[in-house]
Protein backbone atom coordinates (compact mmCIF):
# COMPACT_ATOMS: atom_id res chain seq x y z
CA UNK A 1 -51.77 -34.72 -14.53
CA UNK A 2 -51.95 -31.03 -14.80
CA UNK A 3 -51.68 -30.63 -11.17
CA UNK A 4 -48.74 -32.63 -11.00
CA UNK A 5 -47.22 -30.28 -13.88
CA UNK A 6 -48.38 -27.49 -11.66
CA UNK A 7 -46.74 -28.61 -8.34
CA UNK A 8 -43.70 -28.99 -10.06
CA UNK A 9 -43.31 -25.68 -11.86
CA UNK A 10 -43.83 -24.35 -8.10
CA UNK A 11 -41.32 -26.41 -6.66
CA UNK A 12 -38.61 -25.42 -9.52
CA UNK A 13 -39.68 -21.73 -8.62
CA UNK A 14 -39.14 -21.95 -5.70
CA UNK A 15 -35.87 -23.46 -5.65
CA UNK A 16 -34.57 -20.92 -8.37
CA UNK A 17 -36.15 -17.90 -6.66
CA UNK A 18 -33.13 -16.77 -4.44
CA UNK A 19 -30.88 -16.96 -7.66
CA UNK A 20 -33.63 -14.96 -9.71
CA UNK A 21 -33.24 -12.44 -7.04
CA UNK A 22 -29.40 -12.13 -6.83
CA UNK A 23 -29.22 -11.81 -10.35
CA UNK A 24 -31.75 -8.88 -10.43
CA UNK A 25 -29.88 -7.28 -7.26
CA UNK A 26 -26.97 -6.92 -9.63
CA UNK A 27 -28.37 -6.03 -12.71
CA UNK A 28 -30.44 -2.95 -11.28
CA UNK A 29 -27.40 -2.01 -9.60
CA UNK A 30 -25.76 -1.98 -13.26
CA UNK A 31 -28.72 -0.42 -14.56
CA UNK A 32 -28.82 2.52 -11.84
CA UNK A 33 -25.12 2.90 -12.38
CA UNK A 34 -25.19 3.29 -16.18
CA UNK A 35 -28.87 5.31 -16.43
CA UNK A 36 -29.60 6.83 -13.24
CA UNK A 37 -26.25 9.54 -14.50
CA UNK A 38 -27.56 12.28 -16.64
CA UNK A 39 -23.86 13.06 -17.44
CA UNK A 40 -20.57 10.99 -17.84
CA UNK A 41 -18.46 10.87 -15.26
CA UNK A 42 -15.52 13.56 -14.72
CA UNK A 43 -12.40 11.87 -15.95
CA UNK A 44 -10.30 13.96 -13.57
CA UNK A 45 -12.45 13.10 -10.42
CA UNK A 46 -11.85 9.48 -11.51
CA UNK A 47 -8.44 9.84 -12.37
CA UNK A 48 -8.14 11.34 -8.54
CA UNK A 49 -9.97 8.25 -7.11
CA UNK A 50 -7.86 6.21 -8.45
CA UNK A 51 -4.86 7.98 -7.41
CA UNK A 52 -5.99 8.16 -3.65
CA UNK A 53 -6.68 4.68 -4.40
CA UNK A 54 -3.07 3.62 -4.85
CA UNK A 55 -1.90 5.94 -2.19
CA UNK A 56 -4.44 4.04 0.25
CA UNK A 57 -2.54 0.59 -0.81
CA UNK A 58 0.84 2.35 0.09
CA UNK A 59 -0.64 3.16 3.65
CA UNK A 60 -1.95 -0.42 3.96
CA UNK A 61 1.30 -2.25 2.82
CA UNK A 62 2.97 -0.11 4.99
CA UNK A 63 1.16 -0.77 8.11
CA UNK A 64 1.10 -4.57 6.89
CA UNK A 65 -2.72 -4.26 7.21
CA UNK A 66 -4.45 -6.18 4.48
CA UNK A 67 -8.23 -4.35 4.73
CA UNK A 68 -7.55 -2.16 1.81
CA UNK A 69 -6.63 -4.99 -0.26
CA UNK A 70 -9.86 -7.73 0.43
CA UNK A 71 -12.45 -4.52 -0.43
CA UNK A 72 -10.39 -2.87 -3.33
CA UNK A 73 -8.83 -6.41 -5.38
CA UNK A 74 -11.61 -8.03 -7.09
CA UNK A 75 -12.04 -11.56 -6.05
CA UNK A 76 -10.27 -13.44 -9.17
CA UNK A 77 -7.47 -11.04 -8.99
CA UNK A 78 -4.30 -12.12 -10.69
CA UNK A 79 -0.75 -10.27 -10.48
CA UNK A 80 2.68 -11.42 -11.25
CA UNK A 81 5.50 -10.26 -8.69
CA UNK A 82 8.84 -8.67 -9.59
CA UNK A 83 10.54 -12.16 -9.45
CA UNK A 84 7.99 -13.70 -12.21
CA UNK A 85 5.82 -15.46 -9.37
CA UNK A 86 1.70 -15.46 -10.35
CA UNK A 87 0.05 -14.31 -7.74
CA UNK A 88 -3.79 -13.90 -6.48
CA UNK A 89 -5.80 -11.96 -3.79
CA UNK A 90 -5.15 -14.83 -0.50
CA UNK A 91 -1.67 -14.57 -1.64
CA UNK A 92 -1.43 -11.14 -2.14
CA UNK A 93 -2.88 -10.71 1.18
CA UNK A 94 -0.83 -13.44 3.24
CA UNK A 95 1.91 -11.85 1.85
CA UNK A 96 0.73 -8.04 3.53
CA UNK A 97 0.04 -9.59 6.59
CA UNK A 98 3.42 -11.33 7.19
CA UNK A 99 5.44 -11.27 10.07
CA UNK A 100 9.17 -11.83 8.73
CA UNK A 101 9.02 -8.59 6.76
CA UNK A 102 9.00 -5.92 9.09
CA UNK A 103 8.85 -2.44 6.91
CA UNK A 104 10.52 0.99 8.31
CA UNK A 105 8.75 3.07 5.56
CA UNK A 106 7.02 2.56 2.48
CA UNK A 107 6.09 5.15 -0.25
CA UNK A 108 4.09 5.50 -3.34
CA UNK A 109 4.98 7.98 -5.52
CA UNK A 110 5.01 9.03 -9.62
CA UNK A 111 1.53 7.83 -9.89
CA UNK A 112 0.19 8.22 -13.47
CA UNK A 113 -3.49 7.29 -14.54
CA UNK A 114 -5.18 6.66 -17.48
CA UNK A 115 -9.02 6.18 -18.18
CA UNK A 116 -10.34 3.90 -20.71
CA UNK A 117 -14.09 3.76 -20.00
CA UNK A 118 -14.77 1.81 -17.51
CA UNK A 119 -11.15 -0.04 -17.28
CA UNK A 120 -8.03 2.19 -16.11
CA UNK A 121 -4.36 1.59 -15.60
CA UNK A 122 -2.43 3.11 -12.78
CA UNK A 123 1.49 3.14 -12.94
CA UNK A 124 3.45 3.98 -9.87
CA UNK A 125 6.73 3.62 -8.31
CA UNK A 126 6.96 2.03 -4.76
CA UNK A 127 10.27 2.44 -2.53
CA UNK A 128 10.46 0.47 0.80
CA UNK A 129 12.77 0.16 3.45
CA UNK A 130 12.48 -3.07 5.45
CA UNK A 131 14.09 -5.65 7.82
CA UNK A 132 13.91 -9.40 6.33
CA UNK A 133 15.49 -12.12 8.25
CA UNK A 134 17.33 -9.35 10.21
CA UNK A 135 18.65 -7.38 7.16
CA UNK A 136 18.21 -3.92 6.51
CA UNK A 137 17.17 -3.52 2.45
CA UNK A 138 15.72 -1.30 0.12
CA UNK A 139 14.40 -1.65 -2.75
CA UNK A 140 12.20 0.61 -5.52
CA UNK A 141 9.74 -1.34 -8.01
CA UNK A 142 7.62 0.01 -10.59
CA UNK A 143 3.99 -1.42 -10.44
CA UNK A 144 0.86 -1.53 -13.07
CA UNK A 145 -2.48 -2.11 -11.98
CA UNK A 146 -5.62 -2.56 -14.10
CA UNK A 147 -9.24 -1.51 -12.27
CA UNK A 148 -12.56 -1.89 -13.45
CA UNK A 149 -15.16 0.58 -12.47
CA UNK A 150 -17.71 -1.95 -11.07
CA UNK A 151 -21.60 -0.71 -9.12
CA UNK A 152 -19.13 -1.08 -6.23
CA UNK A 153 -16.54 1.27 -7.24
CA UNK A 154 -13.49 0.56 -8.59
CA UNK A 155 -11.75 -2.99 -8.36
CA UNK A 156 -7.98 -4.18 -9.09
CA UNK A 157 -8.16 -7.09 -11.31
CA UNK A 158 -4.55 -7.48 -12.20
CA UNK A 159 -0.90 -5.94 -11.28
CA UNK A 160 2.39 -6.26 -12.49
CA UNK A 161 5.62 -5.34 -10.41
CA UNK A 162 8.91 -4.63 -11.61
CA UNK A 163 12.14 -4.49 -9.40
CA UNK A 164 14.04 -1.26 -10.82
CA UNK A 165 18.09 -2.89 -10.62
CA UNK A 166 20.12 -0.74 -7.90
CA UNK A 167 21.98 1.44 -10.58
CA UNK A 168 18.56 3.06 -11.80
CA UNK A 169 17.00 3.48 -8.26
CA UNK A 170 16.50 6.64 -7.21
CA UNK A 171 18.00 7.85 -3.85
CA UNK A 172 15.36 7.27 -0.87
């Protein structure tokens, strides 16, 4: 009987070993990240990450290349778009990578940060000029993101854009 107790404690180990081991990955990673500092982190250096951060997102919506975006937006990202549509990272990323918007130049600018901890909110203003369907627009929106300083660095877990109405837009 106690063998058969035995066999099956090994058996359960065994099966539960690789999630033992993922779980301990990512908790000394949290550990090193929180302990292994002797002193906090420099707000301004942080505040200038995430600045180059949302300059880096400019670039990649620009060159409608969606790399920045599936290493930077956390996996259960959620955003809502300047029309009121919810949005999340495949979507946000299908939506990069289309065809039928073809952008002449895109630009990030007025980029203010603020540090909470680990959490931080970046506000910016984004003006685009673009071809859609074979029309020449422009537009400027006013965007929010939220990142959370993860082990990894920092992630976007939500965003918010805002279409700014044509008699507030500022001249491109």
């Amino acid at each position: 009987m106690f063998k058969i107790r035995w066999i099956v404690a090994m058996v359960i180990a065994l099966v539960l070993a690789p999630s033992w081991h993922a779980q301990d990955a990512w908790r000394q990673a949290c550990v090193q990240k929180c302990y292994a500092q002797t002193a906090p982190e420099d707000p301004e250096a942080q505040r200038e990450e995430i600045i180059s951060l949302e300059k880096e997102a400019g670039r990649a919506i620009q060159q409608s290349n969606a790399t920045f975006f599936r290493r930077v937006y956390s996996d259960d990202f959620s955003g809502t778009l300047s029309h009121g549509q919810l949005i999340d990272k495949e979507r946000w990323i299908a939506a990069v990578e289309s065809s039928s918007t073809r952008r002449e130049s895109f630009s990030v600018s007025d980029i203010k940060v603020r540090i909470f901890q680990e959490t931080a909110i970046a506000t910016c203003l984004w003006s685009s000029r673009f071809v859609l369907n074979g029309q020449h627009l422009n537009s400027q929106i006013r965007t929010i993101h939220v990142y959370v300083n993860t082990p990894r660095g920092w992630h976007v877990v939500s965003g918010q854009t805002t279409n700014l109405p044509p008699d507030v837009q500022q001249v491109l």
